[in-house]
Protein backbone atom coordinates (compact mmCIF):
# COMPACT_ATOMS: atom_id res chain seq x y z
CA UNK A 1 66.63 25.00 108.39
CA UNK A 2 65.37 22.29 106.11
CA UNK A 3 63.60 22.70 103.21
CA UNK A 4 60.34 20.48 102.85
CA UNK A 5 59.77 21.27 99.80
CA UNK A 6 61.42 23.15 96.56
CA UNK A 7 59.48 24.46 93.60
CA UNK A 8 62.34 24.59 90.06
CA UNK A 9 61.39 25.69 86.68
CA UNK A 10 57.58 24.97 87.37
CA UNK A 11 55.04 25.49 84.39
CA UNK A 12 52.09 25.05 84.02
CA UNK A 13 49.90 25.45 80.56
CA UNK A 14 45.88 24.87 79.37
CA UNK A 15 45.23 24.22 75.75
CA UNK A 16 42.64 26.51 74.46
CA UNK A 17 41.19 27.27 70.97
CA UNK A 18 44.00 30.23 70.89
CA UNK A 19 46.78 28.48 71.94
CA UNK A 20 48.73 27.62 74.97
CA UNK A 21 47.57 29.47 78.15
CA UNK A 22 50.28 29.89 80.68
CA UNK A 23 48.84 29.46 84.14
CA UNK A 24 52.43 28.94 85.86
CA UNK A 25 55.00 29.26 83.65
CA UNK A 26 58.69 29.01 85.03
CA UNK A 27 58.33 29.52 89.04
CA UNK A 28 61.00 28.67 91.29
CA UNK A 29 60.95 29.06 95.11
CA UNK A 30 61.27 27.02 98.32
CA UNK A 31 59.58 26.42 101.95
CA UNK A 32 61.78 26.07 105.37
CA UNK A 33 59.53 23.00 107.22
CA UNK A 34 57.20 25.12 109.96
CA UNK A 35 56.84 28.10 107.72
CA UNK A 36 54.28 29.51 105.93
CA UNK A 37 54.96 31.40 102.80
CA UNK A 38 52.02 33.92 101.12
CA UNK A 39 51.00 33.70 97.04
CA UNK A 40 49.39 36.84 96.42
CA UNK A 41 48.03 38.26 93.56
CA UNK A 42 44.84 39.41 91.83
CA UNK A 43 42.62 37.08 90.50
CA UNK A 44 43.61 34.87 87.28
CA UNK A 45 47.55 35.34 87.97
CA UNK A 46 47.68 31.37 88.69
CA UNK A 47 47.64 31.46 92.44
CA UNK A 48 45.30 28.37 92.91
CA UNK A 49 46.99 26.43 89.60
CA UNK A 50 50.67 26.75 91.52
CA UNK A 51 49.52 25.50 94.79
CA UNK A 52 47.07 21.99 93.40
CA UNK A 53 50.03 21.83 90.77
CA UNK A 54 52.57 21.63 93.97
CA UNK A 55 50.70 18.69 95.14
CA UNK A 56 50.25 17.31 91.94
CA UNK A 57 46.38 17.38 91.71
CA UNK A 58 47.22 19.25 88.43
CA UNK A 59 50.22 17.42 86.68
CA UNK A 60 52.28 20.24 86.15
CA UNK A 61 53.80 20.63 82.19
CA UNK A 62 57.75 21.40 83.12
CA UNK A 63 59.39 21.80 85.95
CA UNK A 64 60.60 19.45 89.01
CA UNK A 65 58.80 19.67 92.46
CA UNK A 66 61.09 18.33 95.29
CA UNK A 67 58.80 16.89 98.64
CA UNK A 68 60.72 15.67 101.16
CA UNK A 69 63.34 14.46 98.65
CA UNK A 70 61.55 12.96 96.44
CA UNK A 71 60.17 14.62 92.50
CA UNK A 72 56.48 14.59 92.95
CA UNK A 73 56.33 15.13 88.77
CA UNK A 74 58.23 12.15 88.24
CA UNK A 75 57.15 8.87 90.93
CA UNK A 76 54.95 6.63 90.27
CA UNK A 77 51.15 6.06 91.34
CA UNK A 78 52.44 3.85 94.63
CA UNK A 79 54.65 6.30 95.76
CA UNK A 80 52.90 9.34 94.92
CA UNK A 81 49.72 7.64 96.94
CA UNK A 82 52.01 7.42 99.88
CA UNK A 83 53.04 11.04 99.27
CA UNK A 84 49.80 12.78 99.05
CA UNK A 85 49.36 11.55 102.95
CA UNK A 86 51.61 13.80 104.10
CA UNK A 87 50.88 17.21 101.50
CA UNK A 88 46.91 18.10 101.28
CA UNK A 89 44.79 20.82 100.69
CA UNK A 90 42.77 23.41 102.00
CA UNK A 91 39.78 24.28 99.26
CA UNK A 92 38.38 28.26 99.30
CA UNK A 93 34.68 27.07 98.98
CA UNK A 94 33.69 24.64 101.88
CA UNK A 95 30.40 24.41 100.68
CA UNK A 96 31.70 22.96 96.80
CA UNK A 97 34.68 21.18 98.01
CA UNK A 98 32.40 19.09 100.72
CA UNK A 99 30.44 15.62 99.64
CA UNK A 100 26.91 17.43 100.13
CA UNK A 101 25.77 13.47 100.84
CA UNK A 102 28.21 12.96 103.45
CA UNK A 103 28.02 13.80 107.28
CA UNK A 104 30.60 15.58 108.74
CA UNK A 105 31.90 12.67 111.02
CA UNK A 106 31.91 10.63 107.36
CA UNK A 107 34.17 13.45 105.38
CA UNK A 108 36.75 13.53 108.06
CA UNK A 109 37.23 9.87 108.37
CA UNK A 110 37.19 9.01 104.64
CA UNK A 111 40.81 9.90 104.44
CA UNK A 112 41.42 7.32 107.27
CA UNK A 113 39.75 5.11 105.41
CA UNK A 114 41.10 5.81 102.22
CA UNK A 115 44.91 5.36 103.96
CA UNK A 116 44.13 1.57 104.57
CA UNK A 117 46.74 1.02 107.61
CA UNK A 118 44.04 2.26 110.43
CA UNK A 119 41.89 -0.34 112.00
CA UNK A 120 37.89 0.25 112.76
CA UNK A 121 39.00 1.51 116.33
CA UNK A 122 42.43 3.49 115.21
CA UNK A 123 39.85 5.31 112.65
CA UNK A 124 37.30 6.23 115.18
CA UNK A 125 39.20 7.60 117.89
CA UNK A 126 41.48 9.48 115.16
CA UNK A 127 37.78 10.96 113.95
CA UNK A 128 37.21 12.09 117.34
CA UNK A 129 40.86 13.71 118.66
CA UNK A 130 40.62 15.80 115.31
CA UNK A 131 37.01 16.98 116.01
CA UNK A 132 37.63 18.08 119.03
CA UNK A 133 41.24 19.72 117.56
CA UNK A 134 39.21 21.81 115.03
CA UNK A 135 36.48 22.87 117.41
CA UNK A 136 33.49 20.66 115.77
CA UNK A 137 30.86 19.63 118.45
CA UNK A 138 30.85 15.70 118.69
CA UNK A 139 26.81 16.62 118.06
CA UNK A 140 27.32 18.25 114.75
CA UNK A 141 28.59 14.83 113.17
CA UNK A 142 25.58 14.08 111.80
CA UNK A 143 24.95 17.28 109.97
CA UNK A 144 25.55 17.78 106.48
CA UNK A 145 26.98 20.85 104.69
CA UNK A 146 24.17 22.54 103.96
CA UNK A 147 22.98 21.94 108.09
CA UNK A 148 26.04 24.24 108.73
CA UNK A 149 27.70 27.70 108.49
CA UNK A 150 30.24 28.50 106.50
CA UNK A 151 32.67 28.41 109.63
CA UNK A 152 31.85 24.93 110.83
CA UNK A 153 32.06 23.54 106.92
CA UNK A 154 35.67 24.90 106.80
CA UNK A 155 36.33 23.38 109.87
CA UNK A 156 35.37 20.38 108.70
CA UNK A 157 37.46 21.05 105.29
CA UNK A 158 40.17 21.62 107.97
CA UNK A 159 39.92 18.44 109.77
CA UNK A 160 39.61 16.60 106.89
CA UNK A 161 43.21 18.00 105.20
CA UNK A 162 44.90 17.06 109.12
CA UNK A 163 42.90 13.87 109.31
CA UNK A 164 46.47 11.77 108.27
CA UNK A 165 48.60 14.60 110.12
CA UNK A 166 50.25 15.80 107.13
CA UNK A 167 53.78 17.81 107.23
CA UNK A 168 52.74 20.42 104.50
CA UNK A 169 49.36 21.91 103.56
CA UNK A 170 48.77 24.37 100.29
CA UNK A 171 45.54 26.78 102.07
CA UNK A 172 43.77 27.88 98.76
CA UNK A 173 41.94 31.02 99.40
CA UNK A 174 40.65 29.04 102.75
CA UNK A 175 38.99 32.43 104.73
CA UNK A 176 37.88 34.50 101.66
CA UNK A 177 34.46 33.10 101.75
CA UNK A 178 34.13 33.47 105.22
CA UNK A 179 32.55 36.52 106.98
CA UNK A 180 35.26 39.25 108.71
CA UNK A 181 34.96 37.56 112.15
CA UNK A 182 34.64 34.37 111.40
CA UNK A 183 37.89 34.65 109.21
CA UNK A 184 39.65 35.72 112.44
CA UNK A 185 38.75 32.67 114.25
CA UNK A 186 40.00 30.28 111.48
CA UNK A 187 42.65 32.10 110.99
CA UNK A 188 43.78 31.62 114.48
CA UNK A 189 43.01 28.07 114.70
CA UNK A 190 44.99 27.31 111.45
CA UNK A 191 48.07 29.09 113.40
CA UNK A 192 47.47 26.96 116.49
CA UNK A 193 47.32 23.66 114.28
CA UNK A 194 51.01 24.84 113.07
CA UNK A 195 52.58 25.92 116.16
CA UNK A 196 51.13 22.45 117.78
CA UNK A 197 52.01 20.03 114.88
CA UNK A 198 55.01 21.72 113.05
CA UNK A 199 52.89 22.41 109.75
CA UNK A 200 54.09 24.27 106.58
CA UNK A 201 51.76 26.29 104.97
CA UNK A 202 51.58 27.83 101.26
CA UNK A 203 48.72 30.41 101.69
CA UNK A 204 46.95 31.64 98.80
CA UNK A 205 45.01 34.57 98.90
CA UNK A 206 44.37 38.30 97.25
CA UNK A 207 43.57 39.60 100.59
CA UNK A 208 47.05 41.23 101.82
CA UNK A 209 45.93 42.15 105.35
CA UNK A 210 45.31 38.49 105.71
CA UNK A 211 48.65 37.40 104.11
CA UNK A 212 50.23 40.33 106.39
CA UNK A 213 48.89 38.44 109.60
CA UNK A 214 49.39 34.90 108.78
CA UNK A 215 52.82 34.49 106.68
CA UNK A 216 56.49 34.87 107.25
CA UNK A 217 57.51 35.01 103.84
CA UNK A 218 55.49 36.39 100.80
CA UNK A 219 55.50 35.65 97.12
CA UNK A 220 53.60 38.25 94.66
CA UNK A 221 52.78 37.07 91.17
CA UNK A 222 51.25 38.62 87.97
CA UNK A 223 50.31 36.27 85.17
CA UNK A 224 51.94 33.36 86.22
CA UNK A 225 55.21 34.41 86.94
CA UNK A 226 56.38 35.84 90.22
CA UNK A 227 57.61 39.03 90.11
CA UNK A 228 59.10 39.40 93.83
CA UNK A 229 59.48 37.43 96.94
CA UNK A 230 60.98 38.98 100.56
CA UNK A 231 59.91 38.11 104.13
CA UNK A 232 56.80 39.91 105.40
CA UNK A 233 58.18 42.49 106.86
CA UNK A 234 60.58 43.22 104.11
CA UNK A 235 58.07 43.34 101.48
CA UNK A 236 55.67 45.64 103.08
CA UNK A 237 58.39 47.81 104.06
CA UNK A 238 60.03 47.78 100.91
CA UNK A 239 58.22 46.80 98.43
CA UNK A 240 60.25 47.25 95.05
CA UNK A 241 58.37 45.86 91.75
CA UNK A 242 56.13 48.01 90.48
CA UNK A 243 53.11 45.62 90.44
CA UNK A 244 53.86 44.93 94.51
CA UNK A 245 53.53 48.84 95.05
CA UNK A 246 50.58 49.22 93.33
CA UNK A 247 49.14 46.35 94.97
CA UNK A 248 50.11 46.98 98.47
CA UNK A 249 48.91 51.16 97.74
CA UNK A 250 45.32 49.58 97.40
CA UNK A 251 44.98 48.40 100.89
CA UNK A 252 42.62 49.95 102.63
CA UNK A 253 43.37 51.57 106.12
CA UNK A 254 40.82 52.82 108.27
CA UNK A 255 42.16 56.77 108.70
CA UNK A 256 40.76 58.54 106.49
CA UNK A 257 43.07 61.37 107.09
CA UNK A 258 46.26 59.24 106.52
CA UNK A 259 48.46 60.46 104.02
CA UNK A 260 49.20 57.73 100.87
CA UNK A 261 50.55 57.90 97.63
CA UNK A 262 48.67 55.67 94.88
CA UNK A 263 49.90 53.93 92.46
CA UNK A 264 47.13 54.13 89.39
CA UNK A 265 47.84 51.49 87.07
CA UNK A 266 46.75 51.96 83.46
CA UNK A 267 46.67 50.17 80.00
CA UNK A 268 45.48 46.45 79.04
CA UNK A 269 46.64 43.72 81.10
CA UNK A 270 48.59 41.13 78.95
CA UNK A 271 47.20 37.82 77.29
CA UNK A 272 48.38 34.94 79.25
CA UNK A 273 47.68 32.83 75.58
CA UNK A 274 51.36 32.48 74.21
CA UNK A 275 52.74 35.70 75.77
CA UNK A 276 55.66 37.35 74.48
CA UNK A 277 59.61 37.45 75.85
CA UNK A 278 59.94 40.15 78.23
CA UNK A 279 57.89 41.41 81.32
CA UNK A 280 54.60 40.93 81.49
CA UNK A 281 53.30 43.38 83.46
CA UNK A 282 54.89 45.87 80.59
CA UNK A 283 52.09 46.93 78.93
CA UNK A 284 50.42 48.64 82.73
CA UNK A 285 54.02 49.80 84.29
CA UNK A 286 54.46 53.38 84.59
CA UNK A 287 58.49 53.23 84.28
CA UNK A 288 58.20 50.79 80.91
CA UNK A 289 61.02 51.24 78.71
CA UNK A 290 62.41 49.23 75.96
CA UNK A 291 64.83 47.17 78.00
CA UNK A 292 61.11 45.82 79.33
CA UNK A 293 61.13 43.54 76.17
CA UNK A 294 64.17 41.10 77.30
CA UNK A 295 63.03 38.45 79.02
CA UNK A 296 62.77 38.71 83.24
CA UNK A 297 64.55 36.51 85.99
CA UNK A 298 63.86 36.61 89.77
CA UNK A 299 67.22 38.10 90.80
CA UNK A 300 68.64 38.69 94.37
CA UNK A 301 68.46 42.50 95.26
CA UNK A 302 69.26 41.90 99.01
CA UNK A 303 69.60 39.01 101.27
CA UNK A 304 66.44 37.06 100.52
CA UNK A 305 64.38 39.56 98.29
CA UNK A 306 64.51 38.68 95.30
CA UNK A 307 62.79 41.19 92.22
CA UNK A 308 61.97 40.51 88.73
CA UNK A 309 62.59 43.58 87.49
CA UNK A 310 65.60 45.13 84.72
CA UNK A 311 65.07 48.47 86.06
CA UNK A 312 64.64 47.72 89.81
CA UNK A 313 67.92 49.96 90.81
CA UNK A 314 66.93 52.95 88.39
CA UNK A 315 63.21 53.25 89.77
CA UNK A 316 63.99 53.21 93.76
């Protein structure tokens, strides 16, 4: 299949008073059109900054990011204008990510607006057909966010990404701040939306019974860098990196009789200000040796995992 898009060499860096603080720094990795691929991770490890960068609402520092053929990191304003129609954005919050001083009806059909090639009537009956696709009452236009629950203000932040029916859509944390069953019933609507209009998903989240449910691929990442990548079912069969099998021994299951083996992580976790060669999650690893120091690269261990790891072989 297709790619729709491809990620090469991507960094991302924040000047600070210390020095250069590497939020992405040299990801590579690409999305078959109608998948959806998992960023997991705890929180700081530059989730969030790798999907707005992929879309270019952060202008990334290096790198190349291939949409549809063309470099997003190198067009111009015109084209990327036209490009942003078809890649948007799902925000975590709905409450901070929603115009508190607009209505509902008025947040989904400012991007319609904002496209200029829909006429009064086009716009209106566009507003409607993705109301009614997100489950929003035609009643609850007039409310604002703070009128609503948390579910109904992310399906309005949901109608408003689809509002130009866009091809790919980075999810940023999109269900964390939702309550347990409420998270189910975005969760399936956001899988209906795909199935129905052939969407590709990145899908950022730290909740890995979430990314278990909703992804067919998964990429895990520590400080910036990703450390290993596998389809779903490979990684949480296999899970090989270190950091993965400490993170996947800390999900909670509800037998409390079940037998499990976990991995306790200790030591300071690394500066992302001007880190050093070598791996980064060196300083918490268990099986840290000196070979740790060279400098890591995401390297095929089977057909499509890939591991960033020098000692991968010797520790499984």
């Amino acid at each position: 299949m297709e790619n729709i898009i491809e990620v090469h060499h991507l960094k991302k860096y924040f000047k600070t008073p210390r020095g250069m603080l590497h939020a992405v720094d040299d990801v590579s990795f690409s999305i078959e059109k109608g998948k959806t691929v998992g960023i997991v991770g705890e929180s700081g490890c530059g989730k969030s900054t790798l999907g707005r960068t992929m879309i270019h609402l952060l202008e990334s520092t290096d790198g190349r990011i291939i949409f549809k053929g063309e470099d997003v990191t190198r067009v111009n304003a015109k084209k990327l204008r036209e490009l942003r129609e078809n890649m948007q954005i799902i925000f975590q919050d709905p409450f901070a990510s929603l115009n508190p001083r607009m209505t509902a009806i008025e947040t989904i059909r400012e991007p319609l607006q904002l496209a200029e090639h829909y006429s009064a009537a086009e716009i209106e009956t566009e507003t409607a057909k993705i109301m009614e696709t997100v489950g929003i009452d035609r009643r609850l236009g007039n409310s604002y966010p703070h009128e609503l629950d948390g579910g109904r203000r992310q399906r309005i932040g949901i109608a408003r990404a689809l509002a130009l029916n866009p091809d790919f859509v980075v999810c940023d944390e999109p269900v964390s701040a939702l309550d347990v069953s409420i998270q189910a019933q975005i969760l399936n609507l956001m899988q209906d939306l795909q199935e129905e209009r052939k969407l590709t998903y990145v899908f950022i989240t730290h909740d890995l019974s979430v990314v278990r449910y909703i992804s067919d691929e998964i990429c895990v990442m520590y400080l910036g860098q990703m450390v290993e990548r596998a389809s779903t079912k490979e990684l949480f069969r296999n899970p090989v990196h270190p950091y993965t099998k400490a993170l996947l021994s800390a999900i909670p299951v509800p037998d409390i009789h079940a037998k499990r083996e976990f991995v306790k992580l200790t030591g300071e976790v690394t500066s992302p200000i001007e880190p050093k060669p070598g791996c980064r999650f060196m300083a918490r690893c268990p099986y840290a040796a000196e070979a740790c120091k060279k400098p890591q690269e995401l390297s095929e261990l089977s057909e499509n995992h890939f591991v960033s790891c020098i000692r991968v072989k010797e520790i499984n």
